[in-house]
N, C-alpha and C. Protein backbone atom coordinates (compact mmCIF):
# COMPACT_ATOMS: atom_id res chain seq x y z
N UNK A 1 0.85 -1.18 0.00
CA UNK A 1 0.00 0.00 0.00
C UNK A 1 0.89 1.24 0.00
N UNK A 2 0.16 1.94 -0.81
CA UNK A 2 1.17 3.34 -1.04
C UNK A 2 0.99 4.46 0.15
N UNK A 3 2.16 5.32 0.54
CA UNK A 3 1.73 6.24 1.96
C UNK A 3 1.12 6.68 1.35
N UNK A 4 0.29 7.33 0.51
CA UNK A 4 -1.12 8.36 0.50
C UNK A 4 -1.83 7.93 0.75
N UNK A 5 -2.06 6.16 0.61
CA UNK A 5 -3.19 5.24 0.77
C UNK A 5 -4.24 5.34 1.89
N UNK A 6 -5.23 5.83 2.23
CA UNK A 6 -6.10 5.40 3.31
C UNK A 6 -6.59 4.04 3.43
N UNK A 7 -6.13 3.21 4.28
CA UNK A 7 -7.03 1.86 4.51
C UNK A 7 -8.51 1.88 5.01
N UNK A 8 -9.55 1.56 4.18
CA UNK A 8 -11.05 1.66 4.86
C UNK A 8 -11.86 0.75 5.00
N UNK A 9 -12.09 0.40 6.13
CA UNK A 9 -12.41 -0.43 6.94
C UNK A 9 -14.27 -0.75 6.95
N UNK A 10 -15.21 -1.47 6.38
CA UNK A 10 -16.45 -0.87 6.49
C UNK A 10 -17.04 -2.00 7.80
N UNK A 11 -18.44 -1.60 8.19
CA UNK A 11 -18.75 -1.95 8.98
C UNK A 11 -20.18 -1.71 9.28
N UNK A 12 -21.32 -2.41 10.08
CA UNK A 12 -22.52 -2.27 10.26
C UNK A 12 -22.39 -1.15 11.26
N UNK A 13 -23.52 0.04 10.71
CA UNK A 13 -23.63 1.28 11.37
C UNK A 13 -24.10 0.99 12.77
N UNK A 14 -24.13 1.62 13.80
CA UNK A 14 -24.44 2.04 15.31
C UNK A 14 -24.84 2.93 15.39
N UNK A 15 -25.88 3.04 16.31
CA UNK A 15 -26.07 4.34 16.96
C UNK A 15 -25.19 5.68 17.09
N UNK A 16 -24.23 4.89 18.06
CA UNK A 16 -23.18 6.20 17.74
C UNK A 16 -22.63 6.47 16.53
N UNK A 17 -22.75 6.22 15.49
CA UNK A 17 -22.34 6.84 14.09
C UNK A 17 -23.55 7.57 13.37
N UNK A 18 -24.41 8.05 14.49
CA UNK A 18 -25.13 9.06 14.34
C UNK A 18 -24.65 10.25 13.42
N UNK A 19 -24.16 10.78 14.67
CA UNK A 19 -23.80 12.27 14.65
C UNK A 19 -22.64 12.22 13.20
N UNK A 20 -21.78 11.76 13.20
CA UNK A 20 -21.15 11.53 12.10
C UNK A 20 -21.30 11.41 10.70
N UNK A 21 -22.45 10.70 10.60
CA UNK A 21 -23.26 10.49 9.11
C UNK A 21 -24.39 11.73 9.01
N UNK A 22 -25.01 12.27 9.71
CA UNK A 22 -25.58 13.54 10.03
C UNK A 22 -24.22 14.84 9.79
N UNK A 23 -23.19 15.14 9.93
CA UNK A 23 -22.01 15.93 9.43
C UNK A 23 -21.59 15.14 7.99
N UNK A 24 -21.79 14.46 7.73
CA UNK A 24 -21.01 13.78 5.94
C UNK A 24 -22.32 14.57 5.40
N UNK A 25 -23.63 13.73 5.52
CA UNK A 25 -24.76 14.64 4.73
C UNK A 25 -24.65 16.09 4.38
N UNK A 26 -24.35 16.92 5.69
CA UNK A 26 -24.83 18.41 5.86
C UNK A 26 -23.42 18.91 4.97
N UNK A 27 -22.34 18.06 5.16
CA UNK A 27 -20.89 18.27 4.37
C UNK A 27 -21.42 18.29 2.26
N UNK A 28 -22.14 17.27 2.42
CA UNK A 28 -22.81 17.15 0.68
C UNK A 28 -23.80 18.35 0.21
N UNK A 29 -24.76 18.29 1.57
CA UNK A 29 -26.32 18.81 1.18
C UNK A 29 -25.84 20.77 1.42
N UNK A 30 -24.82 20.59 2.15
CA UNK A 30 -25.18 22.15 2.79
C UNK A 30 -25.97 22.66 3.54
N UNK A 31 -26.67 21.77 4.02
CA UNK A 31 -28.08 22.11 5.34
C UNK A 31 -28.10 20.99 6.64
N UNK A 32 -28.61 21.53 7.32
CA UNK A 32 -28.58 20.76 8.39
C UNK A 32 -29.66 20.25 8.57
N UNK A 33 -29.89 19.05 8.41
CA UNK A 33 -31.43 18.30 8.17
C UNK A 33 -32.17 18.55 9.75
N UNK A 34 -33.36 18.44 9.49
CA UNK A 34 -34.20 18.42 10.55
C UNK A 34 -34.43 17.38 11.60
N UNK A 35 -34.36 17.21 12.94
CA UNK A 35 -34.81 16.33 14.17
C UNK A 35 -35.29 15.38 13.38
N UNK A 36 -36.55 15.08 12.41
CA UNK A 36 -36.80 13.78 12.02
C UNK A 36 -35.35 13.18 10.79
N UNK A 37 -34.80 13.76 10.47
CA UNK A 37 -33.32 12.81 9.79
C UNK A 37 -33.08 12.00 10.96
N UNK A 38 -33.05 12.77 11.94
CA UNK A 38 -31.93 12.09 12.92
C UNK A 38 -33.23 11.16 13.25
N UNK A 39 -34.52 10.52 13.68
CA UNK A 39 -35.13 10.08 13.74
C UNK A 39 -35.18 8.83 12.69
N UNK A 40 -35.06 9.22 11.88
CA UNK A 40 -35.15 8.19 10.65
C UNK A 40 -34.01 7.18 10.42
N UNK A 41 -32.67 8.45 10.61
CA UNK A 41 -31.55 7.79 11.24
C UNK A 41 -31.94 6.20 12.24
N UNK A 42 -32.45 6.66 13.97
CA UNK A 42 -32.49 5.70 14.68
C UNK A 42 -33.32 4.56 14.55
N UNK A 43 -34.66 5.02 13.68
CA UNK A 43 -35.51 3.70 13.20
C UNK A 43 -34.64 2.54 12.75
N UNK A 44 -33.89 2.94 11.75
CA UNK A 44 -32.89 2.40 10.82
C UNK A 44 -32.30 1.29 11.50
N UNK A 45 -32.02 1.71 12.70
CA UNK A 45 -30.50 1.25 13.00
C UNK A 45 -31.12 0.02 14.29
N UNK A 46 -30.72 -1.12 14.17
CA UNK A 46 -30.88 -2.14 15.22
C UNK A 46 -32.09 -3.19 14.53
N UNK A 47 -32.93 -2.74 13.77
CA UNK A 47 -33.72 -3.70 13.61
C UNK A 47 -33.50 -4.83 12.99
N UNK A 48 -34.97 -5.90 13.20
CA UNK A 48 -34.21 -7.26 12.52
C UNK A 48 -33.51 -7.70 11.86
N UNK A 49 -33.57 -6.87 10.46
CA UNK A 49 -32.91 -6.75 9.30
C UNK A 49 -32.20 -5.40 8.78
N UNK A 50 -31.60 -5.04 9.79
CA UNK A 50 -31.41 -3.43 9.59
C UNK A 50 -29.70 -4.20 8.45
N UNK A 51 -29.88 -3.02 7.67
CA UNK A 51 -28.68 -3.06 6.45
C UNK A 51 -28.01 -2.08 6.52
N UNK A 52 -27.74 -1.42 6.96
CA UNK A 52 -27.13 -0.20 7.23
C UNK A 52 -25.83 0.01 7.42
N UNK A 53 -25.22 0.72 6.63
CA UNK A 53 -23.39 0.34 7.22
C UNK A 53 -22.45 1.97 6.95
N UNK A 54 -21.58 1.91 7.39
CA UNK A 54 -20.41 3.03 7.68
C UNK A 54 -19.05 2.37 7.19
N UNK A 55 -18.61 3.38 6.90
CA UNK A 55 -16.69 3.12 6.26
C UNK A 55 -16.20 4.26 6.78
N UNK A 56 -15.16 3.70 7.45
CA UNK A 56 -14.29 4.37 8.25
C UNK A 56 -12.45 4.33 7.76
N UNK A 57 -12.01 5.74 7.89
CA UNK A 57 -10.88 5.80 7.52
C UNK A 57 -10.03 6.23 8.31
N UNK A 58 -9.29 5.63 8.94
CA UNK A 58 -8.38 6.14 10.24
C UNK A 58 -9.01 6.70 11.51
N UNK A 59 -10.16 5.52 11.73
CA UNK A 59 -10.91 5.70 13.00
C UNK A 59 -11.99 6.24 12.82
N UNK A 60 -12.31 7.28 11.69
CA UNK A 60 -13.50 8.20 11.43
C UNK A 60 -14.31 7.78 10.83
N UNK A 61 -15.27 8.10 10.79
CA UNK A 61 -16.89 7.77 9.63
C UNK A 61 -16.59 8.81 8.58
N UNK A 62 -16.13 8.35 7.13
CA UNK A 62 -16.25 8.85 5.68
C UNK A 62 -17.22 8.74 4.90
N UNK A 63 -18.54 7.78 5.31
CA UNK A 63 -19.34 6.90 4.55
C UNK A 63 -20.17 6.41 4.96
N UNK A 64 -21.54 6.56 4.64
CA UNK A 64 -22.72 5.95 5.02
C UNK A 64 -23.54 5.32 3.85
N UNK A 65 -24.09 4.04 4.05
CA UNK A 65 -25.15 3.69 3.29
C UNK A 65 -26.55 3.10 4.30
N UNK A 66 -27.33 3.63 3.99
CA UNK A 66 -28.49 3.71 4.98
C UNK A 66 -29.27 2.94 4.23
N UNK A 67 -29.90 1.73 4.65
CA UNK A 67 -30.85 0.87 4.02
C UNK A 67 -31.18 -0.10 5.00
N UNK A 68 -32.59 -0.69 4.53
CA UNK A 68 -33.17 -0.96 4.97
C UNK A 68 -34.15 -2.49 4.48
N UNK A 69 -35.00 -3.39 5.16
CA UNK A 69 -35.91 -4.47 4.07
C UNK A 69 -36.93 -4.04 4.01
N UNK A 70 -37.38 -4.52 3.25
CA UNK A 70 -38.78 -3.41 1.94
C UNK A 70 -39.42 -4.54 1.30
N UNK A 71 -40.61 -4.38 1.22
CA UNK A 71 -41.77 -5.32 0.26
C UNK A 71 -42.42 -4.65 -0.56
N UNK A 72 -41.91 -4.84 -1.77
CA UNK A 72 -42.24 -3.49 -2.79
C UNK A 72 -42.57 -4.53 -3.87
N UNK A 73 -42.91 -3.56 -5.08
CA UNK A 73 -43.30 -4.03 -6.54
C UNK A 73 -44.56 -4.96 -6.48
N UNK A 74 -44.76 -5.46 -7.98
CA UNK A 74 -46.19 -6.01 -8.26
C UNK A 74 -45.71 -7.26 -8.86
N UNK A 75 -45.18 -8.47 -8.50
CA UNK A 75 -46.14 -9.00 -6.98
C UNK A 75 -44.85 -8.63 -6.03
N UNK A 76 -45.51 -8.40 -4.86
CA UNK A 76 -45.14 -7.79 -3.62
C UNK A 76 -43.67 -9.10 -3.33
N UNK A 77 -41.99 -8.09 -3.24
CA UNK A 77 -41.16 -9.10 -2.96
C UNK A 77 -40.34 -8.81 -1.96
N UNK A 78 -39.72 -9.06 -1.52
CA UNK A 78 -38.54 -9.21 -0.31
C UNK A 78 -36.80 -8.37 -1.12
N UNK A 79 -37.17 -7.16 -0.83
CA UNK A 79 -36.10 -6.28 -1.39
C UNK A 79 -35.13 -5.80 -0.27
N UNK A 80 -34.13 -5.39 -0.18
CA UNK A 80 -33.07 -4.46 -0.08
C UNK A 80 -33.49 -3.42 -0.20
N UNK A 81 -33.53 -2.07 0.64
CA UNK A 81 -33.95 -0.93 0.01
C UNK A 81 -32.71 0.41 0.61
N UNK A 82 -32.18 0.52 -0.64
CA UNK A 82 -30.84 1.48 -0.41
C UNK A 82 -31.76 2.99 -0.01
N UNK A 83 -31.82 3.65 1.23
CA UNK A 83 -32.50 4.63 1.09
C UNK A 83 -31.20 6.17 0.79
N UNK A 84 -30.09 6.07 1.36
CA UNK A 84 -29.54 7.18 0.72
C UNK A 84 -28.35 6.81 1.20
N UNK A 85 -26.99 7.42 0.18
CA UNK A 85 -25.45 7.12 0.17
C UNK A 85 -25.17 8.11 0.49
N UNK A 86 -24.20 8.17 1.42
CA UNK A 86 -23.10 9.55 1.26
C UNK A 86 -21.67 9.01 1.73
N UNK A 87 -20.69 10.05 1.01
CA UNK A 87 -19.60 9.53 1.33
C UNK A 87 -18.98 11.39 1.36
N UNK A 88 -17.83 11.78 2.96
CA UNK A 88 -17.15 12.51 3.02
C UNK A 88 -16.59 13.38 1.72
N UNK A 89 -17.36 14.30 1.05
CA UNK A 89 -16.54 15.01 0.01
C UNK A 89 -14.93 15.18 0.23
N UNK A 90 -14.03 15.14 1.12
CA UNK A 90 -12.66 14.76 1.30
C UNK A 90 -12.46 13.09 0.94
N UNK A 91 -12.93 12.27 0.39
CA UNK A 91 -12.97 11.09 0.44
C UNK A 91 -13.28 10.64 -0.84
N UNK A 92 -14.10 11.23 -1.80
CA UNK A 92 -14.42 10.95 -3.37
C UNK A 92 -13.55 10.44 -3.47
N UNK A 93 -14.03 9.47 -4.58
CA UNK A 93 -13.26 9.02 -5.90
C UNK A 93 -12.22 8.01 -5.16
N UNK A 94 -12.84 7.03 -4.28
CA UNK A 94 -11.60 6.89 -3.22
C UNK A 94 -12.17 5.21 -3.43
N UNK A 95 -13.44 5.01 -4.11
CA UNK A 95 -13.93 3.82 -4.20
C UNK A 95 -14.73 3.46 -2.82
N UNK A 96 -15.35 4.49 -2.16
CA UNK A 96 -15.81 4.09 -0.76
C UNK A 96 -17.08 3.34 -0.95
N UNK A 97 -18.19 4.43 -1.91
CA UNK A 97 -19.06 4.36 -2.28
C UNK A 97 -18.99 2.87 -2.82
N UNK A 98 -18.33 2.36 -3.59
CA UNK A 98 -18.58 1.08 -4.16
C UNK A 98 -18.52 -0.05 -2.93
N UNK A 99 -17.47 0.15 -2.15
CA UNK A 99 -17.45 -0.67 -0.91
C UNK A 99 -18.58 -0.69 -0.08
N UNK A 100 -19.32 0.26 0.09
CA UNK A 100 -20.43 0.38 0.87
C UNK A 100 -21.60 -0.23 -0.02
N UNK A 101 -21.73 -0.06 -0.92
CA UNK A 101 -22.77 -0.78 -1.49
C UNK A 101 -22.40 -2.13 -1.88
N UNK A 102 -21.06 -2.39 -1.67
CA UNK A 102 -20.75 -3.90 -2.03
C UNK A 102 -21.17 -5.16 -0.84
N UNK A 103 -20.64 -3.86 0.50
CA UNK A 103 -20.84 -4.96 1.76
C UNK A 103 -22.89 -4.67 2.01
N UNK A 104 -23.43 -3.91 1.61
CA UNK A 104 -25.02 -4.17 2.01
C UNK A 104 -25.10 -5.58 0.93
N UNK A 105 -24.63 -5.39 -0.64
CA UNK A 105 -25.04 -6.64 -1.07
C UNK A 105 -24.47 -7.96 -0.31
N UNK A 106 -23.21 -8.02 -0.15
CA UNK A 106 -22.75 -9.36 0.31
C UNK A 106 -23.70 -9.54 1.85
N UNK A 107 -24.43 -8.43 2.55
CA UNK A 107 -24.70 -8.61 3.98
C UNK A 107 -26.25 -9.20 3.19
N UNK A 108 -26.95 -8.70 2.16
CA UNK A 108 -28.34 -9.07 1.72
C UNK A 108 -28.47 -10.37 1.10
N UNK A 109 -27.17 -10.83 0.37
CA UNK A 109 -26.86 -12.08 -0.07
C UNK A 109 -26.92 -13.26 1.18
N UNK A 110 -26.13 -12.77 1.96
CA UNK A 110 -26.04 -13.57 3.34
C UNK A 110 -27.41 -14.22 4.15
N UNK A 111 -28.38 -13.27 3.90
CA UNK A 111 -29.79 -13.05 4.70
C UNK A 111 -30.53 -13.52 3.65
N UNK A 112 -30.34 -13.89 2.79
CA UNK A 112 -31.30 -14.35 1.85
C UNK A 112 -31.99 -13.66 0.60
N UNK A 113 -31.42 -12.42 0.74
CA UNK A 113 -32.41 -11.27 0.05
C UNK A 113 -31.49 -11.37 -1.40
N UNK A 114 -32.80 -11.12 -1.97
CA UNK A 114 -32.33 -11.47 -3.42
C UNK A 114 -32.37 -10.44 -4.32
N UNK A 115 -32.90 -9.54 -3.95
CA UNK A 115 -33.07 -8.00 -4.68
C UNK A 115 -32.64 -7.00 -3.46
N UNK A 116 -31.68 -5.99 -4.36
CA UNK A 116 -31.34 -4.38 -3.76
C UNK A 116 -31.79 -3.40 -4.59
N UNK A 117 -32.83 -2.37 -3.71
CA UNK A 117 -33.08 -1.25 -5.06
C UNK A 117 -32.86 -0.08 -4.61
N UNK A 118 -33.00 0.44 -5.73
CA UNK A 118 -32.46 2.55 -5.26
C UNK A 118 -33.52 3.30 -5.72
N UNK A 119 -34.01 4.34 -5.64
CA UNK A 119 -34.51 4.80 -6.35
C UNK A 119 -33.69 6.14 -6.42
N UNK A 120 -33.22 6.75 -7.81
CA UNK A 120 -32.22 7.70 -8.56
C UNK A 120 -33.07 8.94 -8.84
N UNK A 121 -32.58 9.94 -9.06
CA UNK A 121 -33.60 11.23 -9.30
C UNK A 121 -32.58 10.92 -10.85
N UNK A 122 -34.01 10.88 -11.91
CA UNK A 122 -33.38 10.70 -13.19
C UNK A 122 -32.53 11.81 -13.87
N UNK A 123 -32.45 12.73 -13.56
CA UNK A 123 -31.72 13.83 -14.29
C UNK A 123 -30.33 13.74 -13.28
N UNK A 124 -30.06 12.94 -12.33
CA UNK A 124 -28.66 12.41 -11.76
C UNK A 124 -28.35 11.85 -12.38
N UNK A 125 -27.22 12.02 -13.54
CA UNK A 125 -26.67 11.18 -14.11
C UNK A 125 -25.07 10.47 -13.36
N UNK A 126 -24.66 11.21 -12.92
CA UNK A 126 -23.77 10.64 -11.65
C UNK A 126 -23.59 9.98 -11.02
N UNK A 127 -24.85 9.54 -10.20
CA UNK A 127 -25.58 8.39 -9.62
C UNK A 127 -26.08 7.33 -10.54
N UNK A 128 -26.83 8.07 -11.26
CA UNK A 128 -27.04 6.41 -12.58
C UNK A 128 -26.46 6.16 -13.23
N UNK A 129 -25.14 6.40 -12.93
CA UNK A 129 -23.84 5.66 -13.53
C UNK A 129 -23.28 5.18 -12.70
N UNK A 130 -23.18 5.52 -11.58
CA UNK A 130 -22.58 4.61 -10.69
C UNK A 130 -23.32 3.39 -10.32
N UNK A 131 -24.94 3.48 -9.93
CA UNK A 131 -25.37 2.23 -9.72
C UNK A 131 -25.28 1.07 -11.27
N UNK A 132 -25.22 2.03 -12.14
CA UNK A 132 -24.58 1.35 -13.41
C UNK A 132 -23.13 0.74 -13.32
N UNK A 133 -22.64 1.15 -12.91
CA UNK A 133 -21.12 0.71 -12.93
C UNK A 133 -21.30 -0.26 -11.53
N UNK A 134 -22.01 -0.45 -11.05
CA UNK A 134 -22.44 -1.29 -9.78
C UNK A 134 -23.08 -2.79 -10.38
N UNK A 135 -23.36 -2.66 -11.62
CA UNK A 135 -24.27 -3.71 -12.30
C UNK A 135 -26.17 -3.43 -12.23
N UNK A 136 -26.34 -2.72 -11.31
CA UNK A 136 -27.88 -1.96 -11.54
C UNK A 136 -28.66 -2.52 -12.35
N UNK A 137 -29.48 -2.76 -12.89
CA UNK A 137 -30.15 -2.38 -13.87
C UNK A 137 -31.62 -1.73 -13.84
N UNK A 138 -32.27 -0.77 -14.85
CA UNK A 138 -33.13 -0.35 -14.40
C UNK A 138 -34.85 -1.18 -14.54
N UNK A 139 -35.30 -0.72 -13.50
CA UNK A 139 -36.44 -1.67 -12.73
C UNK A 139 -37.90 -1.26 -13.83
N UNK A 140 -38.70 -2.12 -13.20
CA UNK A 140 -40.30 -1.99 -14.17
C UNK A 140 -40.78 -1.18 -13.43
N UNK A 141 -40.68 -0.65 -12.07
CA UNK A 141 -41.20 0.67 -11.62
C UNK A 141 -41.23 1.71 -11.93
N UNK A 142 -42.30 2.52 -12.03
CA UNK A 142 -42.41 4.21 -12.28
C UNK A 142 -42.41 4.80 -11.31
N UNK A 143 -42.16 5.49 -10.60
CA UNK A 143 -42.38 6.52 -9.55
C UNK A 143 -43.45 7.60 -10.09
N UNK A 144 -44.35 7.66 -9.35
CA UNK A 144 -45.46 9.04 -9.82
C UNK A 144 -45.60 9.78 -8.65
N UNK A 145 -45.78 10.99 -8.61
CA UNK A 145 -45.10 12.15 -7.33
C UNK A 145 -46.38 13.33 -7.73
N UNK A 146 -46.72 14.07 -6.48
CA UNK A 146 -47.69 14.96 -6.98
C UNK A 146 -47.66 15.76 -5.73
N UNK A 147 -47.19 16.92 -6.29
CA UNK A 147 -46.49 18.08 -5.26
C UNK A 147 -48.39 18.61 -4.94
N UNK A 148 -48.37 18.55 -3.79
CA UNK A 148 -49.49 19.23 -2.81
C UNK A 148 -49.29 20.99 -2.43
């Protein structure tokens, strides 16, 4: 390994990697999400099938993938459901992102689950290339949305 190298280590998220994945977000988004993030955060985390994981680089949290099990589509199946990635903008391009979505699959493979899905905001082409370059492919679902 080369000295610039960071070694990164991933791992099933905790509680305490709260606060941490709440600073990577606000580091991407520029805002500081509201009391229910952090809520949605703790649902997440401990349950039966919680999927959820962190990558850490010299002790720190660089990386979150937050997911969850889901019974979705027509007929109703036993999914993986990636609800949102982030990885430390000091950290891009570092291959974290692929590691984190590699260990939810190998952890969903393990458990039996046979489908992982995302849902992409289509004009991200960034993202739908990466879950492309992930092997992805895109699903028979439509999303239909109707601003109130």
């Amino acid at each position: 390994m080369a000295a610039t190298e960071t070694k990164v280590v991933t791992r099933p998220m905790e509680p305490e990697d709260i606060d941490a994945v709440l600073e990577i977000d606000r580091k991407i988004s520029g805002v500081r999400r509201a009391v229910t993030y952090t809520n949605l955060l703790t649902d997440y985390l401990g349950g039966v099938l919680d999927l959820s994981f962190v990558a850490e680089a010299n002790g720190q949290v660089v990386g979150f993938i937050l997911a969850r099990l889901a019974y979705v589509g027509e007929p109703v199946t036993e999914a993986g459901l990636i609800q949102i990635l982030g990885v430390d903008p000091d950290y891009w391009r570092k291959g974290i992102a692929s590691r984190l979505v590699d260990a939810l699959l190998e952890n969903c493979q393990a458990k039996g689950i046979k489908t992982v899905r995302v849902t992409v905001n289509e004009r991200d082409s960034q993202l739908r290339d990466f879950f492309e370059r992930m092997h992805f492919r895109r699903g028979e679902l439509i999303d239909y949305s109707k601003v109130l």
